[in-house]
N, C-alpha and C. Protein backbone atom coordinates (compact mmCIF):
# COMPACT_ATOMS: atom_id res chain seq x y z
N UNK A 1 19.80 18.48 -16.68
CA UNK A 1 20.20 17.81 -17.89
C UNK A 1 19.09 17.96 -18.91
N UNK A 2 19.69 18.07 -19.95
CA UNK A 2 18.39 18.62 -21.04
C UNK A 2 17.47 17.19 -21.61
N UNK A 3 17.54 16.09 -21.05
CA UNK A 3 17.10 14.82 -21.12
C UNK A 3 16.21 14.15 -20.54
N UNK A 4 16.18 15.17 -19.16
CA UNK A 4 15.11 14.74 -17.58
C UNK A 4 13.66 14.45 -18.38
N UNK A 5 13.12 14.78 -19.12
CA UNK A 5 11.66 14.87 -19.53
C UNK A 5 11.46 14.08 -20.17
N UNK A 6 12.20 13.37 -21.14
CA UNK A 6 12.06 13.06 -22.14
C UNK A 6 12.43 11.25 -22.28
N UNK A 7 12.23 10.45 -22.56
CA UNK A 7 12.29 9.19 -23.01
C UNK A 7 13.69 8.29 -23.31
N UNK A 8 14.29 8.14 -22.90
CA UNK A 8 15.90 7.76 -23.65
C UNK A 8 16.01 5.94 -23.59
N UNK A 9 16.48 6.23 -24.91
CA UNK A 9 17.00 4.38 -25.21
C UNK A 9 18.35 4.97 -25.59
N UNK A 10 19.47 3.87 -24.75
CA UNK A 10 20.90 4.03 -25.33
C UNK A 10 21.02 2.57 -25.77
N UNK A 11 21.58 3.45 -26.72
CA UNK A 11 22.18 1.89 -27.60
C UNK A 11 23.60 1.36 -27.36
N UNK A 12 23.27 0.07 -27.85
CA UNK A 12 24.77 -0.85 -27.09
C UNK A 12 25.70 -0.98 -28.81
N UNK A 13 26.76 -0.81 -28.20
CA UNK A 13 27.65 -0.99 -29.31
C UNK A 13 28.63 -2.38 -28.86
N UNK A 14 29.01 -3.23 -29.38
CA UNK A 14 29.42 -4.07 -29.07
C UNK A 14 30.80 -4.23 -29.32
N UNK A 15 31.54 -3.21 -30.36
CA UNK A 15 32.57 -3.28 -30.50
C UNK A 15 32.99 -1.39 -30.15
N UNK A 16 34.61 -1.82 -29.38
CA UNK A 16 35.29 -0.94 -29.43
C UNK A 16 35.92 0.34 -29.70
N UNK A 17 36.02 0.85 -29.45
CA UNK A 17 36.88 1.93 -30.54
C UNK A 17 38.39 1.41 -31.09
N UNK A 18 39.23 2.22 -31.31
CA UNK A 18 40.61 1.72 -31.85
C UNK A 18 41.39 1.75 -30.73
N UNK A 19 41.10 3.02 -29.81
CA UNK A 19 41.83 3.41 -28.49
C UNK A 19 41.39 2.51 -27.65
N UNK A 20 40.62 1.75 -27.70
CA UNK A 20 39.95 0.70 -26.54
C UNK A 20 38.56 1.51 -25.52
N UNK A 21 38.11 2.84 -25.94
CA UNK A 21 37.50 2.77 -25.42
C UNK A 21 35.97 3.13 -26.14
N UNK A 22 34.71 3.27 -25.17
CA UNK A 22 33.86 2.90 -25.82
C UNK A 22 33.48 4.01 -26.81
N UNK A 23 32.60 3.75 -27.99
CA UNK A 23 32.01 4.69 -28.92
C UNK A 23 31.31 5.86 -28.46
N UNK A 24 30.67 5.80 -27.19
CA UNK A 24 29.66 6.47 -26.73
C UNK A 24 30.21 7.45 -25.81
N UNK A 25 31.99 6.82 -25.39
CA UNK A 25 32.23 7.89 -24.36
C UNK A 25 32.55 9.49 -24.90
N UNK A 26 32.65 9.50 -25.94
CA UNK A 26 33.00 10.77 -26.67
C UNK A 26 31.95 11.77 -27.02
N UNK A 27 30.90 11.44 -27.91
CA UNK A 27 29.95 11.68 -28.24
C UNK A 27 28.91 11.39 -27.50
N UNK A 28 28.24 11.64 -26.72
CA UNK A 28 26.71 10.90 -26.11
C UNK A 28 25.74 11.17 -26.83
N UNK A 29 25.49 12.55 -27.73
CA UNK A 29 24.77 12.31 -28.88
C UNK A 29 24.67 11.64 -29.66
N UNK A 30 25.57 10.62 -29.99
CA UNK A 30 25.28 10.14 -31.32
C UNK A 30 24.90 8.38 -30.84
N UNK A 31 24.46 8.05 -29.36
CA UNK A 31 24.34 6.88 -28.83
C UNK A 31 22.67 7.16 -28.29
N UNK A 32 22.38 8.34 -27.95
CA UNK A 32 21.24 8.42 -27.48
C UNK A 32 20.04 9.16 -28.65
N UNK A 33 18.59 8.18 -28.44
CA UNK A 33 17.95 8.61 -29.55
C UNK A 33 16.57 9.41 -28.71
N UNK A 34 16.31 10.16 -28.96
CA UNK A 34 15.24 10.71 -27.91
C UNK A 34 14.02 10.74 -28.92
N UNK A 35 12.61 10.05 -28.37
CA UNK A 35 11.70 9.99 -29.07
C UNK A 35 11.17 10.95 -28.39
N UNK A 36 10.22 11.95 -28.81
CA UNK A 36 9.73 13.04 -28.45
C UNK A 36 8.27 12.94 -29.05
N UNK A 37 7.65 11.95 -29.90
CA UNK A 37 6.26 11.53 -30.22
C UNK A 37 5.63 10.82 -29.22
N UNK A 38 6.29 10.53 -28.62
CA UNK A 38 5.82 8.88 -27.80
C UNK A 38 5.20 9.52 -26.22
N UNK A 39 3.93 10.08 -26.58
CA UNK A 39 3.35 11.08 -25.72
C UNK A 39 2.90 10.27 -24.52
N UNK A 40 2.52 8.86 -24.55
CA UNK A 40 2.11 8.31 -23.59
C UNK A 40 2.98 8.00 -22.59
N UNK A 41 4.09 7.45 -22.80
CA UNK A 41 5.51 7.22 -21.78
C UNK A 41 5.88 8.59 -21.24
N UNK A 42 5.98 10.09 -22.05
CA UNK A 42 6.38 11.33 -21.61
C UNK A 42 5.04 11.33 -20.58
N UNK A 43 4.13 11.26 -20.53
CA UNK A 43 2.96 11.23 -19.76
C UNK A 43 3.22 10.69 -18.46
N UNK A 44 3.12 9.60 -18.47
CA UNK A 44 3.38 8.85 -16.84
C UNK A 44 4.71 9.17 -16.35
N UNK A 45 6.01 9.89 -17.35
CA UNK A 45 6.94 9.82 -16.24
C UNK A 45 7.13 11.46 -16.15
N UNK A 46 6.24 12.01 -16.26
CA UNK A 46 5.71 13.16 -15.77
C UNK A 46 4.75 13.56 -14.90
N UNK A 47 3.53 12.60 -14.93
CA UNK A 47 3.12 12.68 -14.20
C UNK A 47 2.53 11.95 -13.01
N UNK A 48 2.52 11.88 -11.86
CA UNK A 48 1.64 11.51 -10.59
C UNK A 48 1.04 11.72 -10.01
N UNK A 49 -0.37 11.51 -9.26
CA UNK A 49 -1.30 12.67 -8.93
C UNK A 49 -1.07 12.86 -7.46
N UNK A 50 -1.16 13.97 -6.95
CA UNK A 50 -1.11 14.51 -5.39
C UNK A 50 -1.28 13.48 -4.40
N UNK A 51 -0.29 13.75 -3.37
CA UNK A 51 -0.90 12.34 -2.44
C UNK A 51 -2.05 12.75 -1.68
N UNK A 52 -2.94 13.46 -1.84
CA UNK A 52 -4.63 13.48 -1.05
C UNK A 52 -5.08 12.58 -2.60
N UNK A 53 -4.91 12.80 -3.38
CA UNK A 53 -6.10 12.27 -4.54
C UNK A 53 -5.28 10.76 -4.37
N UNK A 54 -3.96 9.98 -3.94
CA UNK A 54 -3.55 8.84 -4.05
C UNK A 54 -4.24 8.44 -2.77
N UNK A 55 -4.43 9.29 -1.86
CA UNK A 55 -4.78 8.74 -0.21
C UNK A 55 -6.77 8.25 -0.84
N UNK A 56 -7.15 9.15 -1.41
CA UNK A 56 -8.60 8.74 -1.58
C UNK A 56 -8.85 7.63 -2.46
N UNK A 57 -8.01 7.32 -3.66
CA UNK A 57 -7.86 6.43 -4.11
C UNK A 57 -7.83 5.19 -3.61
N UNK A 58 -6.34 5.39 -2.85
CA UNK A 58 -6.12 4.08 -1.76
C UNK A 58 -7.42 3.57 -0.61
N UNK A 59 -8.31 4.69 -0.03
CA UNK A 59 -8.96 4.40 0.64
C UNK A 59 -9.83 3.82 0.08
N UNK A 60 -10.74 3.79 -1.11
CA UNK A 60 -11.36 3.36 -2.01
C UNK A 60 -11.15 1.95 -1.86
N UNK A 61 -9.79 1.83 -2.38
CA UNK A 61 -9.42 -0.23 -2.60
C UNK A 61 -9.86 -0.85 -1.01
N UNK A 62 -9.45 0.35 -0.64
CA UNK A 62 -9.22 -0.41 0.86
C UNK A 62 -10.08 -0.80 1.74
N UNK A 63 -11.41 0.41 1.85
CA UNK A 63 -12.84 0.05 2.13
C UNK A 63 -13.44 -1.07 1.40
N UNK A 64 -12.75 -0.84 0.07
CA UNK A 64 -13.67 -2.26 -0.81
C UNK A 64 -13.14 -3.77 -0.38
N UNK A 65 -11.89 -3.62 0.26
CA UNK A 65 -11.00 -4.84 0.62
C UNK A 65 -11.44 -5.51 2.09
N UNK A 66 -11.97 -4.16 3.08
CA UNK A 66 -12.45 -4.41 3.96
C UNK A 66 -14.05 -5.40 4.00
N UNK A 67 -14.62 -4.48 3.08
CA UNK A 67 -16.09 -5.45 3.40
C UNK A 67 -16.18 -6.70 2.18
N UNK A 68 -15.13 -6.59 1.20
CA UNK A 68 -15.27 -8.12 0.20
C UNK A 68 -14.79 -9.16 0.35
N UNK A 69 -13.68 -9.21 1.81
CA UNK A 69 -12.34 -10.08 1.83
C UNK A 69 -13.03 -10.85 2.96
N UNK A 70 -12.56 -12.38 2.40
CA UNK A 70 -12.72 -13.19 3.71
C UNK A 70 -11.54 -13.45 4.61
N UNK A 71 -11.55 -13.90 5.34
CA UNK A 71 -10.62 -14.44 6.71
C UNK A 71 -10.25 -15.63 6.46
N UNK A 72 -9.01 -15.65 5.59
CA UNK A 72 -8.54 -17.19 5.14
C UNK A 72 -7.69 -17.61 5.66
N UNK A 73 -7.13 -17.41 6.74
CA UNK A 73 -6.59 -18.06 7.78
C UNK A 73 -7.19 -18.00 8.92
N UNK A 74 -7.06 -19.60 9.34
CA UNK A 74 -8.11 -19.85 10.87
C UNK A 74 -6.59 -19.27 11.80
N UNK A 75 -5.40 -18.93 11.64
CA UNK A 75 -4.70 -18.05 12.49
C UNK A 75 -5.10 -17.08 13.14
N UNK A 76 -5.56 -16.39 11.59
CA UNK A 76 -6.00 -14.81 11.95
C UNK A 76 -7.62 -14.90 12.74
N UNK A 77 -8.24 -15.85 12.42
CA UNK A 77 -9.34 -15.94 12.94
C UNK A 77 -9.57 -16.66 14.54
N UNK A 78 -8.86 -17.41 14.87
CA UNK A 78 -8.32 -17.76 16.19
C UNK A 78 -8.05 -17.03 17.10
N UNK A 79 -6.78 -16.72 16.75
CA UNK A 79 -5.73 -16.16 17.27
C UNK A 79 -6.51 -14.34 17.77
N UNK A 80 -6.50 -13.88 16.39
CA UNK A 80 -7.30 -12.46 16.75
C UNK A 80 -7.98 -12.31 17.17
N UNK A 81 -9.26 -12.67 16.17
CA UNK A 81 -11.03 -12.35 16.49
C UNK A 81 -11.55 -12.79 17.44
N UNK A 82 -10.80 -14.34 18.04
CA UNK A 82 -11.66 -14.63 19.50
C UNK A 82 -11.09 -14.05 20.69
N UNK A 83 -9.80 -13.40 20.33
CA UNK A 83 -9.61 -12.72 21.51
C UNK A 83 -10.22 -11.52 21.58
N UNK A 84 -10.08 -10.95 20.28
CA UNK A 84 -10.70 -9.58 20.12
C UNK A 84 -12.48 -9.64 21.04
N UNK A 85 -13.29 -10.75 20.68
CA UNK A 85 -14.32 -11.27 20.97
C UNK A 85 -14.56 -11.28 22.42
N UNK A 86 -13.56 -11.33 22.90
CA UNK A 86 -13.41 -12.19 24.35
C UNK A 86 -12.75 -10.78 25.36
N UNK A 87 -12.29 -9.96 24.85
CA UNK A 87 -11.82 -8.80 25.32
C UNK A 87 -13.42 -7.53 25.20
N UNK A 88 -14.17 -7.98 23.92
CA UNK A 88 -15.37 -6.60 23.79
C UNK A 88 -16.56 -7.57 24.88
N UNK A 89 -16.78 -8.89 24.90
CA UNK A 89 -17.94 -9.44 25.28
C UNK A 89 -18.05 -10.36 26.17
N UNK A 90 -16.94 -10.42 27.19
CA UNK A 90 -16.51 -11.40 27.84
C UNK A 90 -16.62 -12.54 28.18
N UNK A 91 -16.62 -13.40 27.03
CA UNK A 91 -16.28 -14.93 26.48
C UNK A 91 -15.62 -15.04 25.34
N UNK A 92 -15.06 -16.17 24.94
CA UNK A 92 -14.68 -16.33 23.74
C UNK A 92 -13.64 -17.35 24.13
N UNK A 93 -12.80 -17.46 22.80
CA UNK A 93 -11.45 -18.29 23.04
C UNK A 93 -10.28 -17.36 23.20
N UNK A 94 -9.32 -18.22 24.41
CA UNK A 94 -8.27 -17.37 24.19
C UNK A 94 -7.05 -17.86 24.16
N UNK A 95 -6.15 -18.07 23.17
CA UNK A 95 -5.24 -19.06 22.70
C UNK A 95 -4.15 -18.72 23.16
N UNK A 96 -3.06 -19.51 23.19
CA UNK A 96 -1.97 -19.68 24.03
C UNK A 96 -0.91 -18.92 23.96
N UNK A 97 -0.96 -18.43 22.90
CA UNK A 97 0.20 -16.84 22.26
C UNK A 97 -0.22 -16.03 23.67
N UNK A 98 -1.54 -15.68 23.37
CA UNK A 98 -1.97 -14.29 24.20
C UNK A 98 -2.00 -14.57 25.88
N UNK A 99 -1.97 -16.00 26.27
CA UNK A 99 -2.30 -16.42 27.72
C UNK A 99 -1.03 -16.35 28.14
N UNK A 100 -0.05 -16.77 27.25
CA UNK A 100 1.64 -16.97 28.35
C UNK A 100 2.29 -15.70 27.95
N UNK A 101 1.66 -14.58 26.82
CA UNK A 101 2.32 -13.67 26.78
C UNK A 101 3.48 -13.28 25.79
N UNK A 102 3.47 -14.37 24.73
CA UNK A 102 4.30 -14.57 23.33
C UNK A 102 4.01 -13.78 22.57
N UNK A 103 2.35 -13.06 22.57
CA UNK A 103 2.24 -12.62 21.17
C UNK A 103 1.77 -10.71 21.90
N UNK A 104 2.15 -10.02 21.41
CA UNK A 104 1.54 -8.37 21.93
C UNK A 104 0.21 -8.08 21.92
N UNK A 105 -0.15 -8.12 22.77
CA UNK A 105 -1.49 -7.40 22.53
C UNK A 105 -1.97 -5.64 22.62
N UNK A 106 -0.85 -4.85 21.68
CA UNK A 106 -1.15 -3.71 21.45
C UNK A 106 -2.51 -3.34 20.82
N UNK A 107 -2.06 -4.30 19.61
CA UNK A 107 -3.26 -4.00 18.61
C UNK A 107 -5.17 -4.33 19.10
N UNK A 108 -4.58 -5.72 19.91
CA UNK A 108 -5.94 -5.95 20.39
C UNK A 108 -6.37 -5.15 21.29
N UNK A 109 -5.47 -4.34 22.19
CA UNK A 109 -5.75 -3.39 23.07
C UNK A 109 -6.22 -2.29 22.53
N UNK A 110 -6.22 -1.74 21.36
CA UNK A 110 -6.35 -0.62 20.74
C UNK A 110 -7.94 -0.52 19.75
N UNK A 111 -7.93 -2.62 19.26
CA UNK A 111 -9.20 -2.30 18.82
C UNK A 111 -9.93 -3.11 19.83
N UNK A 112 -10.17 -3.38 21.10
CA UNK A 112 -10.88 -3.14 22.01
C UNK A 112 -11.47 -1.75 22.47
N UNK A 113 -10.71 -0.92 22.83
CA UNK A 113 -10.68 0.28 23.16
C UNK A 113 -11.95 1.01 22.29
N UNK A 114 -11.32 0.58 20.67
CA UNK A 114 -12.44 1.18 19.47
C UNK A 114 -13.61 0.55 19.09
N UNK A 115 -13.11 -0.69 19.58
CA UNK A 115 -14.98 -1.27 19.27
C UNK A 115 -15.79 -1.16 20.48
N UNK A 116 -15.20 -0.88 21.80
CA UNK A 116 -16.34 -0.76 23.17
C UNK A 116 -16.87 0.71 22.78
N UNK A 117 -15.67 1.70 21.96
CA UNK A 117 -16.20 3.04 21.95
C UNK A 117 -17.59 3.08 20.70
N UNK A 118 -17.22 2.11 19.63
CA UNK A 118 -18.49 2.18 19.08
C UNK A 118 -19.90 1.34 19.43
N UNK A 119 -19.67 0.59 20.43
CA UNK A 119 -20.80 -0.09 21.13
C UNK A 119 -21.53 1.13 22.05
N UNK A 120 -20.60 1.61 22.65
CA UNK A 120 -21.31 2.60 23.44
C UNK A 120 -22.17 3.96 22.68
N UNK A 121 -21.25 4.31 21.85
CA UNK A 121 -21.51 5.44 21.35
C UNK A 121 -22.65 5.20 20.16
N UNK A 122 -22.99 3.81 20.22
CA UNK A 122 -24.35 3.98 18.99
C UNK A 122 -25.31 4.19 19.74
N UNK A 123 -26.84 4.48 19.22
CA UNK A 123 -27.43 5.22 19.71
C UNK A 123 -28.60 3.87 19.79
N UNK A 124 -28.39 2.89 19.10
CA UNK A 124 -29.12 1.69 19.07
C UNK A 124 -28.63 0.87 19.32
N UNK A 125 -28.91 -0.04 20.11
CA UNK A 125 -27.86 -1.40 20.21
C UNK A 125 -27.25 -2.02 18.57
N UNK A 126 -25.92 -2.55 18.85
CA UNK A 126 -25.38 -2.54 17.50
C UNK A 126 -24.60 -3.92 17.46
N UNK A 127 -24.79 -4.24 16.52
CA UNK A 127 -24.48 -6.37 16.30
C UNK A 127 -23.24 -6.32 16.35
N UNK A 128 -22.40 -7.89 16.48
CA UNK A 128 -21.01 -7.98 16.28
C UNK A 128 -20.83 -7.84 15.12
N UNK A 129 -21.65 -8.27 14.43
CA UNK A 129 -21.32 -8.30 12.67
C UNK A 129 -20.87 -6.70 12.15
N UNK A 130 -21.86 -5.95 12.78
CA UNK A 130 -21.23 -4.88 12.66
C UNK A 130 -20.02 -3.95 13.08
N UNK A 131 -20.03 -4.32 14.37
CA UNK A 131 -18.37 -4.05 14.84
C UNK A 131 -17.43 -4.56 14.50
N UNK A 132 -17.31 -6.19 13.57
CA UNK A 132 -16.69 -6.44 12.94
C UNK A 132 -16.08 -5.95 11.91
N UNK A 133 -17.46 -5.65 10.55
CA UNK A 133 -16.69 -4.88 9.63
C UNK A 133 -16.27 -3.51 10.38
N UNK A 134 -17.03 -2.91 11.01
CA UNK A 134 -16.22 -1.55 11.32
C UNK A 134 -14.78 -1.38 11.83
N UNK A 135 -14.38 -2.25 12.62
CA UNK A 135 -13.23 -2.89 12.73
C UNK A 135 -12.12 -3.05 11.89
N UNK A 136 -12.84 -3.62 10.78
CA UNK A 136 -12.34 -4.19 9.48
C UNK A 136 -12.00 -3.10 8.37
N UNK A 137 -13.19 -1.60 8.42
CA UNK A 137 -12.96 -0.13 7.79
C UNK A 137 -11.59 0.41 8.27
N UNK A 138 -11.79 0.79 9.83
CA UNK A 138 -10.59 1.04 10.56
C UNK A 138 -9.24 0.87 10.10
N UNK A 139 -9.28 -0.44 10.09
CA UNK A 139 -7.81 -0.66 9.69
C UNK A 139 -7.52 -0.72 8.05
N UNK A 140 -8.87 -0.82 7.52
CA UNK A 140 -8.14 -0.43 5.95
C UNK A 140 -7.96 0.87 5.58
N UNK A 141 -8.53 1.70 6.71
CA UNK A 141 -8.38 3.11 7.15
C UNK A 141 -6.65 3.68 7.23
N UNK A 142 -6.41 2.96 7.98
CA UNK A 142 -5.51 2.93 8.36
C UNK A 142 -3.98 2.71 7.91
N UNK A 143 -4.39 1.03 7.18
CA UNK A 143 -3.05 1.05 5.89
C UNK A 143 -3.25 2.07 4.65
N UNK A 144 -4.92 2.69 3.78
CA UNK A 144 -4.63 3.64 3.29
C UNK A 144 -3.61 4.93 3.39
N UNK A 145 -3.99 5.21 4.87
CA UNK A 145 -3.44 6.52 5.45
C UNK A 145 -1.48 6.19 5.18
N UNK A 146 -0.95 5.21 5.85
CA UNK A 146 0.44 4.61 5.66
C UNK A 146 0.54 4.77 4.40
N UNK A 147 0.06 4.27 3.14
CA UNK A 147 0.61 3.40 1.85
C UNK A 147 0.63 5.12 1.33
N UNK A 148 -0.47 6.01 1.70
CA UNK A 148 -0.29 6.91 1.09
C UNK A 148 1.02 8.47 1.80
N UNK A 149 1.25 7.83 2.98
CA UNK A 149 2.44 8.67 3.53
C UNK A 149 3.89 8.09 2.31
N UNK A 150 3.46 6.79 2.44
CA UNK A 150 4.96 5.81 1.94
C UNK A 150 4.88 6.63 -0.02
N UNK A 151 3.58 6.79 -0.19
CA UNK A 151 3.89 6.99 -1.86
C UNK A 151 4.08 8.88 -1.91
N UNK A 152 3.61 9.63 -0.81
CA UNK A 152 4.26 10.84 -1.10
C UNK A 152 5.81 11.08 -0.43
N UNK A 153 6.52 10.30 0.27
CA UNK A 153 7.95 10.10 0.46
C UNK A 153 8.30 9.51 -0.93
N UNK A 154 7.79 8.91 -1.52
CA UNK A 154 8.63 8.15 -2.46
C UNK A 154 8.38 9.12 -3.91
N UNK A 155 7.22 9.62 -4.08
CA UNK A 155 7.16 10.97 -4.94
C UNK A 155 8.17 12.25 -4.77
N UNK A 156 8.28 12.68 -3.22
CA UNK A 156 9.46 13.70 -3.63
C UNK A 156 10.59 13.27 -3.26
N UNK A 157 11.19 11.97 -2.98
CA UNK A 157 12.44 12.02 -2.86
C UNK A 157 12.65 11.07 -4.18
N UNK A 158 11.84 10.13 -4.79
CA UNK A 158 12.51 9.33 -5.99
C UNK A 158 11.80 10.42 -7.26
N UNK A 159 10.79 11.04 -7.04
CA UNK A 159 10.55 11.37 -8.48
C UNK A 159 8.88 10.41 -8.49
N UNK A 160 8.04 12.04 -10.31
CA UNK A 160 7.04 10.89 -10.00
C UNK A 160 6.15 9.80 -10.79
N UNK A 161 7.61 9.41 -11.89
CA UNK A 161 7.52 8.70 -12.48
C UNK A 161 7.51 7.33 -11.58
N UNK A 162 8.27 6.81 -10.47
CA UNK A 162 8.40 5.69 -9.40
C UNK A 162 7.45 5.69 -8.76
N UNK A 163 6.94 6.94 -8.24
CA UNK A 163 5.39 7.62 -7.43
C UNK A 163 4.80 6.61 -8.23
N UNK A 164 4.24 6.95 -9.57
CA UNK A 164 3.38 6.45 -10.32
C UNK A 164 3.09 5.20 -10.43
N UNK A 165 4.42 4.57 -10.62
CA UNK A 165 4.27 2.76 -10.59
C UNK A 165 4.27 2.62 -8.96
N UNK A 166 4.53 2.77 -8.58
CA UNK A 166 4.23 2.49 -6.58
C UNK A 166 2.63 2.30 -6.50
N UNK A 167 2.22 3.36 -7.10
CA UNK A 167 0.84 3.37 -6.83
C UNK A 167 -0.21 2.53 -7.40
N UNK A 168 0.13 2.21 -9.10
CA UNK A 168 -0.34 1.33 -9.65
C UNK A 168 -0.56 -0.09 -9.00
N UNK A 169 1.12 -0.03 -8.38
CA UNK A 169 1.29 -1.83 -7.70
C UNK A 169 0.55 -1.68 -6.52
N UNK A 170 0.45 -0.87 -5.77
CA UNK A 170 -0.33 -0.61 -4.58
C UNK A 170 -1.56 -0.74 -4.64
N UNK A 171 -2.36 -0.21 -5.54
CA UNK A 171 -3.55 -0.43 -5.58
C UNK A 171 -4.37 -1.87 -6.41
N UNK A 172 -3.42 -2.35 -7.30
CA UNK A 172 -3.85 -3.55 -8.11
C UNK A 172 -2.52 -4.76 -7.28
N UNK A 173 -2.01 -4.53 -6.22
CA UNK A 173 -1.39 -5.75 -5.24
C UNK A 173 -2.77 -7.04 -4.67
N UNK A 174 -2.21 -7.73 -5.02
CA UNK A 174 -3.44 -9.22 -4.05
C UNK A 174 -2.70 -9.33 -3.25
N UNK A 175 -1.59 -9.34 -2.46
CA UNK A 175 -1.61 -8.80 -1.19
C UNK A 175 -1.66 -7.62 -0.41
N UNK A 176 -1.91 -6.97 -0.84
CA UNK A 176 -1.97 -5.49 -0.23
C UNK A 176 -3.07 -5.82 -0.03
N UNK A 177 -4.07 -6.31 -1.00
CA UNK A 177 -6.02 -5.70 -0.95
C UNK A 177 -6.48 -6.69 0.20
N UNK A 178 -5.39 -8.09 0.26
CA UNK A 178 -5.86 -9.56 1.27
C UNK A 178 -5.90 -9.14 2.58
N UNK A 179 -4.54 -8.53 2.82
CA UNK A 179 -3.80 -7.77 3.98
C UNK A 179 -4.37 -6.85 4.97
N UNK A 180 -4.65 -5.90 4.23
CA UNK A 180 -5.08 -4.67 4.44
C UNK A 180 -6.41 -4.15 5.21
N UNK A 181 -7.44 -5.10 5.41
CA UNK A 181 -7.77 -4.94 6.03
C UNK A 181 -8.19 -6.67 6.84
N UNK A 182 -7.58 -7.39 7.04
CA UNK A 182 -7.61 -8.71 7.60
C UNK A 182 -7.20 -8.49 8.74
């Protein structure tokens, strides 16, 4: 369509034709006004940048989300970290989800697995504080890698004008940045 590029406002007519039907169904030229100055709107719905430069982007928020964000739920801090705690160092708390078997412990199984591998594999003994945030990289590692699969599906199958705002909201979301690595 000779229109794809370009900017369109249709205008509403509020009255009729004589035949009853609308003004616009005949003509579509003379309902549609195409601004062709308005370089900044032709801009963004033209363009979106590659999903490696959206993936580095995203990783960016996401490392920064990892080491600036606190733990504002004593859920997540309960519930997770003392098991997580209690699975790398054998003590801790271990709450009643995870004891009768209500809640999965994939995830904790997985970052067990990754924080004994970075206990071992440092070359100096290495603090919880630090396996914490590293922990905490990981998985903002991690939703980067996702958010940026989800925005190059949504670049070639919607287009990358939608790409574009996906990404905007993605990266300036307060829950995405809370989330993401919590």
């Amino acid at each position: 369509h000779k229109y794809t590029n370009l900017v369109r406002v249709m205008t509403r007519h509020r009255k009729k034709g004589g035949d009853g039907t609308h003004p616009c169904s005949s003509d579509i030229e003379s309902c549609v006004h195409v601004h062709k100055d308005d370089s900044f709107l032709t801009f963004i719905h033209s363009y979106a940048p590659d999903p490696i430069i959206a993936f580095y982007v995203l990783v960016f928020m996401r490392v920064l989300a990892s080491f600036v964000n606190l733990s504002f739920a004593y859920d997540e801090v309960y519930n997770h970290w003392e098991s997580l705690h209690q699975l790398l160092y054998g003590y801790g708390f271990r709450p009643w989800e995870y004891s009768l078997g209500t809640r999965s412990t994939a995830l904790l199984s997985f970052e067990t697995m990754l924080g004994k591998l970075l206990v071992l594999q440092s070359l100096v003994s290495i603090d919880k504080i630090k396996v914490f945030y590293l922990l905490r990289f990981t998985r903002g590692l991690v939703s980067a890698g996702s958010e940026a699969l989800f925005y190059a599906a949504v670049r070639n199958r919607l287009g990358k004008a939608v790409a574009f705002y996906l990404l905007l909201y993605s990266l300036f979301n307060p829950g995405l940045f809370l989330a993401s690595s919590s």
